[in-house]
C-alpha atoms as a PDB file:
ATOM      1  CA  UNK A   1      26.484   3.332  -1.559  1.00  0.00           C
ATOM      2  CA  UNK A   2      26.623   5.696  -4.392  1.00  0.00           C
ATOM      3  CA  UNK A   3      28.036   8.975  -2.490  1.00  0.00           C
ATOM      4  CA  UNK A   4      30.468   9.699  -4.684  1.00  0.00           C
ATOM      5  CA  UNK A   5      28.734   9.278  -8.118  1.00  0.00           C
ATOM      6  CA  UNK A   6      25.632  11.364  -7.344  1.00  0.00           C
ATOM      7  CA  UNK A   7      27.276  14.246  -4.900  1.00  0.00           C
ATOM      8  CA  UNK A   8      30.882  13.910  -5.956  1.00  0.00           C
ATOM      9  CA  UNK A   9      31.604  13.411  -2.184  1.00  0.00           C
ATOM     10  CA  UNK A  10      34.547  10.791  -1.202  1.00  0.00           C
ATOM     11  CA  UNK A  11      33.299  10.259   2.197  1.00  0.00           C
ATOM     12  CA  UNK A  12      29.279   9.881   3.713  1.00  0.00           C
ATOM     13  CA  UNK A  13      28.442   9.873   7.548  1.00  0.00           C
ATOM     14  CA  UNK A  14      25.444   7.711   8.955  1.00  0.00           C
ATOM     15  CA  UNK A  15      24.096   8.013  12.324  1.00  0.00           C
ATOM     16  CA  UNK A  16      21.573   6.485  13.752  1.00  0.00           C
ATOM     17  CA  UNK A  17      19.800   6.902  17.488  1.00  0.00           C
ATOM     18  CA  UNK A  18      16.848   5.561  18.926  1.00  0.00           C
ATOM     19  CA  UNK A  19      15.341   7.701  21.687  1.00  0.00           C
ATOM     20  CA  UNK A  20      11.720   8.337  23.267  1.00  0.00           C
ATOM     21  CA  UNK A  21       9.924   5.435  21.042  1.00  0.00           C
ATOM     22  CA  UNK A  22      11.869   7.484  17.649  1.00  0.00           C
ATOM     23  CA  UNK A  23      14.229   6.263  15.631  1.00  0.00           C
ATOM     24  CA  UNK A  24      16.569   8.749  13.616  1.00  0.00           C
ATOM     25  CA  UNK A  25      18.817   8.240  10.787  1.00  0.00           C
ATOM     26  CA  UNK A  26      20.759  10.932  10.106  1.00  0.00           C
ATOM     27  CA  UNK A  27      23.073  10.644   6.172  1.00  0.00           C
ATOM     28  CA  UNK A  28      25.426  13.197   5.283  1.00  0.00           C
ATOM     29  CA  UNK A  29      27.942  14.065   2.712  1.00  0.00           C
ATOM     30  CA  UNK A  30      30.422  17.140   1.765  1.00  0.00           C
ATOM     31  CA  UNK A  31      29.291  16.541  -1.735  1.00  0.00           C
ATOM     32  CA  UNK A  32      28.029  19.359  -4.263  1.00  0.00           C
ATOM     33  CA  UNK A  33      24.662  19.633  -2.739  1.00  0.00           C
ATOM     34  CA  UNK A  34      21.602  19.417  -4.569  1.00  0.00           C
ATOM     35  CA  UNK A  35      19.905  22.174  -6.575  1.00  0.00           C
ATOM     36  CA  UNK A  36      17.053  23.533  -4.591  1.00  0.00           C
ATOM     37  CA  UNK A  37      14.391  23.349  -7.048  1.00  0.00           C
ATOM     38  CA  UNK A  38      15.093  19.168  -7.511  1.00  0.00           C
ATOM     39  CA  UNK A  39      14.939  19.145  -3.519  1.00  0.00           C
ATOM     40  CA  UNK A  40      11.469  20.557  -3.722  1.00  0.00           C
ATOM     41  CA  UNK A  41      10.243  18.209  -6.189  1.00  0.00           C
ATOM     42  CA  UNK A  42      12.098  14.961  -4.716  1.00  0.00           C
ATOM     43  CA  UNK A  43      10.112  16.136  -1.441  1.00  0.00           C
ATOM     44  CA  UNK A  44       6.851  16.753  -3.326  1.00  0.00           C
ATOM     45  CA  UNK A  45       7.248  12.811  -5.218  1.00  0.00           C
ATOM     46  CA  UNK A  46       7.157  14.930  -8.726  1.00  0.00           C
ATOM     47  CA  UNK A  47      10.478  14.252  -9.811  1.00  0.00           C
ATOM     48  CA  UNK A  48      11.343  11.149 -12.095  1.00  0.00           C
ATOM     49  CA  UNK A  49      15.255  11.729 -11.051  1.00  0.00           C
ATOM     50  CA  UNK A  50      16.178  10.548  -7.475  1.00  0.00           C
ATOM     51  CA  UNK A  51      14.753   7.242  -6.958  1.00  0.00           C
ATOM     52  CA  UNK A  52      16.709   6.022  -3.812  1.00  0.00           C
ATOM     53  CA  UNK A  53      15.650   9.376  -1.991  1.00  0.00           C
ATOM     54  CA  UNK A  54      12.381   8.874  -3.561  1.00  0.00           C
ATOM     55  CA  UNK A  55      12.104   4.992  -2.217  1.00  0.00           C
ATOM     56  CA  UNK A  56      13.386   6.354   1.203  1.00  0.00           C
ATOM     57  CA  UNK A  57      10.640   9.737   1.407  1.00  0.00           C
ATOM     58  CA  UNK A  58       7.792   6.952   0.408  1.00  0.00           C
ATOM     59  CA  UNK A  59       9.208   4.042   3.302  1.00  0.00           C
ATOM     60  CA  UNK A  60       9.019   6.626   5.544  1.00  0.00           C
ATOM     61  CA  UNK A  61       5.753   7.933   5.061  1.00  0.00           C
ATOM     62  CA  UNK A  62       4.704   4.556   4.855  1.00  0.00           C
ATOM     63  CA  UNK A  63       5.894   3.959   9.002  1.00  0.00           C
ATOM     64  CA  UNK A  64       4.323   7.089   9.716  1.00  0.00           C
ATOM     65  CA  UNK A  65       7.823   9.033   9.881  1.00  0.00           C
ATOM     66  CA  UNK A  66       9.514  12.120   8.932  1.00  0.00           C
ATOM     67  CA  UNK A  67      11.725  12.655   5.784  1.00  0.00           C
ATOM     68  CA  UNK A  68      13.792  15.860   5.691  1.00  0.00           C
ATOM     69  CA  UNK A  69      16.609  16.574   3.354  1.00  0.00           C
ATOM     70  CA  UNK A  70      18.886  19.561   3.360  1.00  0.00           C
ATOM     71  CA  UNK A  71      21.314  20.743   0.765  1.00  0.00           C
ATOM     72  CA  UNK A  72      24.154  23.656   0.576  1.00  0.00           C
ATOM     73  CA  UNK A  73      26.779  23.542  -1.910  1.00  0.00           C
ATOM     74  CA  UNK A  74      29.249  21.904   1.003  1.00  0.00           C
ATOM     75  CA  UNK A  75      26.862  18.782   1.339  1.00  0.00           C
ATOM     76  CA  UNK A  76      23.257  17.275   1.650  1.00  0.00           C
ATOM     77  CA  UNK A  77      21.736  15.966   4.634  1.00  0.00           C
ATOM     78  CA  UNK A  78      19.033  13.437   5.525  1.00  0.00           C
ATOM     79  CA  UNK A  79      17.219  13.109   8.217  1.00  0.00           C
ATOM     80  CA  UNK A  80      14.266  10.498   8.630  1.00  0.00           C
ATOM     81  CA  UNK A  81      12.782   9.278  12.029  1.00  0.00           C
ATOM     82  CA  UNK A  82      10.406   6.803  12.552  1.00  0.00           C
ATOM     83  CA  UNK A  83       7.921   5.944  15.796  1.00  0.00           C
ATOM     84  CA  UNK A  84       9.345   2.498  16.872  1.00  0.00           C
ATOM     85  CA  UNK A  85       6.707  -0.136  19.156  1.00  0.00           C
ATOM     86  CA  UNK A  86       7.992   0.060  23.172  1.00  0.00           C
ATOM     87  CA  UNK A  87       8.173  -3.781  21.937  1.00  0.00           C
ATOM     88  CA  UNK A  88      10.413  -3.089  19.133  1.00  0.00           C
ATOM     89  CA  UNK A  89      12.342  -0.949  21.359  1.00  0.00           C
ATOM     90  CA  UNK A  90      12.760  -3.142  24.199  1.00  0.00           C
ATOM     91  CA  UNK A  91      14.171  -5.840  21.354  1.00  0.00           C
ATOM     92  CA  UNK A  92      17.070  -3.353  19.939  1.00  0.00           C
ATOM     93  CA  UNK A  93      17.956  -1.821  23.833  1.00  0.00           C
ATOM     94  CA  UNK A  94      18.744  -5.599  24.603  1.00  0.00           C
ATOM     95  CA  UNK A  95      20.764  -6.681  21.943  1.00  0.00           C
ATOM     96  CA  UNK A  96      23.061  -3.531  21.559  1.00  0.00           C
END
């Protein structure tokens, strides 16, 4: 994980919860945040800098999911959820 190179953050915290047929992934950092105008145009696919959050906005979209980011000069958040098959659900409720 590249945390600390891009947001100068030491640590990241990933969370991830599947509930009513949605799975969420929630990353965070306490890094530098991200300037507000490259948010809007990692979120609108026009920037040419942030390819992992670009690569994660476009798999999501591509499940039919939700990509939200969120940045303050303390840290950036991430939050993407995903519809999951009952199937698919039934599979990851009986192995955890």
């Amino acid at each position: 994980m590249r945390k600390h190179r891009h947001s100068g953050s030491s640590t990241a915290e990933i969370s991830i919860k599947v509930s009513d047929g949605i799975l969420t992934v929630v990353i965070r950092d306490e890094g530098e945040g991200i300037p507000e105008d490259k948010i809007n145009d990692l979120c609108s696919g026009d920037s040419l800098l942030g390819v992992g959050i670009l690569g994660i906005r476009e798999r999501t979209r591509e499940m039919q999911g939700t990509f939200e980011i969120e940045s303050t000069a303390s840290g950036t958040t991430i939050r993407v959820s995903i519809p999951v098959m009952a199937r698919a659900l039934s599979s990851v409720s009986a192995a955890g």
